[in-house]
C-alpha atoms as a PDB file:
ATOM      1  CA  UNK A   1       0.000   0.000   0.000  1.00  0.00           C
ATOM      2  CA  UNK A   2       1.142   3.643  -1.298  1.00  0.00           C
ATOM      3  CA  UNK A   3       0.127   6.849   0.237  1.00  0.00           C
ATOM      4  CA  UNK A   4       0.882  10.435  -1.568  1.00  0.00           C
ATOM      5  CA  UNK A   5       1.246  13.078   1.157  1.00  0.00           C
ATOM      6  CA  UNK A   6       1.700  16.677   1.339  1.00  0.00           C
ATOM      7  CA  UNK A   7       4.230  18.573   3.972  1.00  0.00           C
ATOM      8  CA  UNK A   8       6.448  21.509   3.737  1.00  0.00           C
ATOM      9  CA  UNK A   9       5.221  22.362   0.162  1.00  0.00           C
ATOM     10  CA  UNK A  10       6.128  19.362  -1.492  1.00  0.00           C
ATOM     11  CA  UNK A  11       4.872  16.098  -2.110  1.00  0.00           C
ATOM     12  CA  UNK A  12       5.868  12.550  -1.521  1.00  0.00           C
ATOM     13  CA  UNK A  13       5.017   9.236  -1.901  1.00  0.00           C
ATOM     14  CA  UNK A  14       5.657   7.029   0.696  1.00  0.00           C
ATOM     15  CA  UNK A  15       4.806   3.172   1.905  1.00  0.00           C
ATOM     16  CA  UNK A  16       5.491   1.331   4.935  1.00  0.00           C
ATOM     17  CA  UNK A  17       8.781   0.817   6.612  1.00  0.00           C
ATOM     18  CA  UNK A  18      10.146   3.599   4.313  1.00  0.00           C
ATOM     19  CA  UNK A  19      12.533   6.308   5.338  1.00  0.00           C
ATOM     20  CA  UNK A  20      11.995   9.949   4.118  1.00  0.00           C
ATOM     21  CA  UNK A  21      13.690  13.607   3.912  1.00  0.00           C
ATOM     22  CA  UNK A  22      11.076  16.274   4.496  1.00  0.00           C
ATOM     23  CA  UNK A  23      11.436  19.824   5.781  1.00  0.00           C
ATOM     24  CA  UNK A  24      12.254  20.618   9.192  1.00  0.00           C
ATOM     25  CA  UNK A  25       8.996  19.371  11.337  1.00  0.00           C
ATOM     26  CA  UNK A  26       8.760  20.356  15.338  1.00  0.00           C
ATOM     27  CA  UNK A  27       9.418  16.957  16.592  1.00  0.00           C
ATOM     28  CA  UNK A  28      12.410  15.562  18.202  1.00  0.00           C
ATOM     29  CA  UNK A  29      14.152  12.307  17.790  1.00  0.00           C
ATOM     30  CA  UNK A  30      12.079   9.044  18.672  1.00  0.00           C
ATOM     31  CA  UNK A  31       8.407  11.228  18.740  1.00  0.00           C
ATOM     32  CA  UNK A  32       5.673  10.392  16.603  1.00  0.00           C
ATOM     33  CA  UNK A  33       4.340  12.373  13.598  1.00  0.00           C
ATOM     34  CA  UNK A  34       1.185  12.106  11.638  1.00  0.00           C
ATOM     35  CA  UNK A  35       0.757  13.644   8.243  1.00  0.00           C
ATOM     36  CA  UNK A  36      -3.518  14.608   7.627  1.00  0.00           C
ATOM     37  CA  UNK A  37      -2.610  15.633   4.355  1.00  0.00           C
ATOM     38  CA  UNK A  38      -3.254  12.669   2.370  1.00  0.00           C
ATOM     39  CA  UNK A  39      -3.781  13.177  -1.481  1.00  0.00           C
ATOM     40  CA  UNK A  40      -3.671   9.664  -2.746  1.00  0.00           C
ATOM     41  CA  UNK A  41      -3.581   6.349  -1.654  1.00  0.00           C
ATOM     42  CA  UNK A  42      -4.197   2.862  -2.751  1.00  0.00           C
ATOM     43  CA  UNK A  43      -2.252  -0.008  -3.892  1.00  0.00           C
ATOM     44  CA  UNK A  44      -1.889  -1.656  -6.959  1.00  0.00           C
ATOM     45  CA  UNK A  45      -5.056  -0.604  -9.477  1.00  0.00           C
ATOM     46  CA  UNK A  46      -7.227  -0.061  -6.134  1.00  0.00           C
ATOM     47  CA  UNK A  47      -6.407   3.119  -5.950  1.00  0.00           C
ATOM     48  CA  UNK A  48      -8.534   6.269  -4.274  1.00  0.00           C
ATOM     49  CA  UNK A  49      -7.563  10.244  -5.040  1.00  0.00           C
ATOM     50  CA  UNK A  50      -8.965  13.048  -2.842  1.00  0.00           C
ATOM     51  CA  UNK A  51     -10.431  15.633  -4.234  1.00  0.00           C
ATOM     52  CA  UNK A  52      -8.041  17.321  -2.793  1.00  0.00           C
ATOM     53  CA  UNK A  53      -7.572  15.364   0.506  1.00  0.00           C
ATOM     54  CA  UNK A  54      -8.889  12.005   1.320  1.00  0.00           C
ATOM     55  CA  UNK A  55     -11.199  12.503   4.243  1.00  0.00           C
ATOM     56  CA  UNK A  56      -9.879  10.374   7.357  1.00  0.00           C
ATOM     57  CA  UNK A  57      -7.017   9.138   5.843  1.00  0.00           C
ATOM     58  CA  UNK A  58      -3.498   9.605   7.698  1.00  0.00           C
ATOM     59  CA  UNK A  59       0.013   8.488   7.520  1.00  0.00           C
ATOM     60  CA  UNK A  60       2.037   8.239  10.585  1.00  0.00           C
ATOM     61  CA  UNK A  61       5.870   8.075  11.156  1.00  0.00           C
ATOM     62  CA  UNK A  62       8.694   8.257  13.495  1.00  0.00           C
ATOM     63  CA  UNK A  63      11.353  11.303  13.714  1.00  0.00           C
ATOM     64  CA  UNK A  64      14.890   9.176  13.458  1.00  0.00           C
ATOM     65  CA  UNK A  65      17.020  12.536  13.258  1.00  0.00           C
ATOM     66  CA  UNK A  66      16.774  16.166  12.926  1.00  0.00           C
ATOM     67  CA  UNK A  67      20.092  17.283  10.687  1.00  0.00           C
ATOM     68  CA  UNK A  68      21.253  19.649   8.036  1.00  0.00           C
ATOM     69  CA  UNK A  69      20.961  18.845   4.465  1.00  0.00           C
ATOM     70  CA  UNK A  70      24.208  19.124   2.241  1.00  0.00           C
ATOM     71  CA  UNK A  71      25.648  22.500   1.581  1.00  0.00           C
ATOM     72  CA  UNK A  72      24.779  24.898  -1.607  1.00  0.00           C
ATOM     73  CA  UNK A  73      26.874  26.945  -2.700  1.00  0.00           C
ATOM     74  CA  UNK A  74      25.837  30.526  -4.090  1.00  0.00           C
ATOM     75  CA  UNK A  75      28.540  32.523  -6.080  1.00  0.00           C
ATOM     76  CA  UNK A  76      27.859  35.600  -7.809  1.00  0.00           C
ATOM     77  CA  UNK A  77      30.460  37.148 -10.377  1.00  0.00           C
ATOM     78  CA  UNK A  78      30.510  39.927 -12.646  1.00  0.00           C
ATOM     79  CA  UNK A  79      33.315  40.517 -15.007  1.00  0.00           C
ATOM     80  CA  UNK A  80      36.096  42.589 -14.990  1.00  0.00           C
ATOM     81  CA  UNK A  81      34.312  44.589 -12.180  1.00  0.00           C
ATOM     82  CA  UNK A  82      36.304  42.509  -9.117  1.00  0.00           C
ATOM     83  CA  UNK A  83      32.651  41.619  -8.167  1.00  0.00           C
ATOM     84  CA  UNK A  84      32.710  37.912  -6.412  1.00  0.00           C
ATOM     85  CA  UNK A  85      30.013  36.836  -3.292  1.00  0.00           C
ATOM     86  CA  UNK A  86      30.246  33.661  -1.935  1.00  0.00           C
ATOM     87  CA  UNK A  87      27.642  32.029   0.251  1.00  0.00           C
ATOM     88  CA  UNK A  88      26.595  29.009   1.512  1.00  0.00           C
ATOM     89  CA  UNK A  89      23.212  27.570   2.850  1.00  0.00           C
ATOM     90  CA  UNK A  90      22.577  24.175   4.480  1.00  0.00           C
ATOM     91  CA  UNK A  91      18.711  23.483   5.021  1.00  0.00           C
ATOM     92  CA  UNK A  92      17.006  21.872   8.155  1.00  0.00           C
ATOM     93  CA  UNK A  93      15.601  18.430   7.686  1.00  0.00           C
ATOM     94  CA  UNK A  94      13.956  15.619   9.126  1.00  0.00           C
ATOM     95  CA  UNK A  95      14.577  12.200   8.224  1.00  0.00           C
ATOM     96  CA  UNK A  96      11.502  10.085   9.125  1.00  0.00           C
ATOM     97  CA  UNK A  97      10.313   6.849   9.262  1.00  0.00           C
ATOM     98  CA  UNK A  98       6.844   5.819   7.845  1.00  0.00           C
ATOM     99  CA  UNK A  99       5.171   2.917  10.660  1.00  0.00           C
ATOM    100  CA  UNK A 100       1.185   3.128   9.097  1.00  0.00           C
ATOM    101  CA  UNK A 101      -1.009   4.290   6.813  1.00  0.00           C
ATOM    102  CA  UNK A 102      -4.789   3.998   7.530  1.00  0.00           C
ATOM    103  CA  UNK A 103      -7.060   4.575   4.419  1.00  0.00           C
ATOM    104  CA  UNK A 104     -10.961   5.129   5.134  1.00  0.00           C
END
């Protein structure tokens, strides 16, 4: 079984037992998390799509670390003007862990 879900802006599809990267959720390590937004789910040609969430449906998971994504690297240049910025960024994510998915 296959659930789409919706967090942080983005969308992902996830099953059971699998591990995810999602923007930075206010959880610590070893909490649960439940995810209400649930756009699709199903599994093979039984499949149901909200219209645009499935009423009582919900995804839960497990926070297994809070940590910084890799670094991105911003450089700005224009030429023969000595003009050079360098910055970089590393995001805040979540790594978590999908235990259920209960589909009305």
């Amino acid at each position: 079984m296959f659930a789409v879900i919706k967090t942080g802006g983005k969308q992902y599809k996830v099953s059971k037992d699998e591990i995810i990267i999602v923007e930075k959720l206010d959880a610590e390590t070893g909490k649960k998390v439940s995810f209400d937004d649930v756009l699709m789910c199903g599994s093979g040609a039984d499949v149901t799509v909200g219209e645009p969430m499935i009423k009582g449906a919900k995804v839960t998971g497990e926070v297994i670390e809070q940590r910084k994504g890799d670094k991105v690297i911003v450089f700005k240049k224009k030429r023969r003007q000595t003009y050079r910025r360098k910055k970089g960024h590393r995001q805040n994510e979540t790594v978590v862990k999908i235990t259920d998915i209960k589909a009305k």
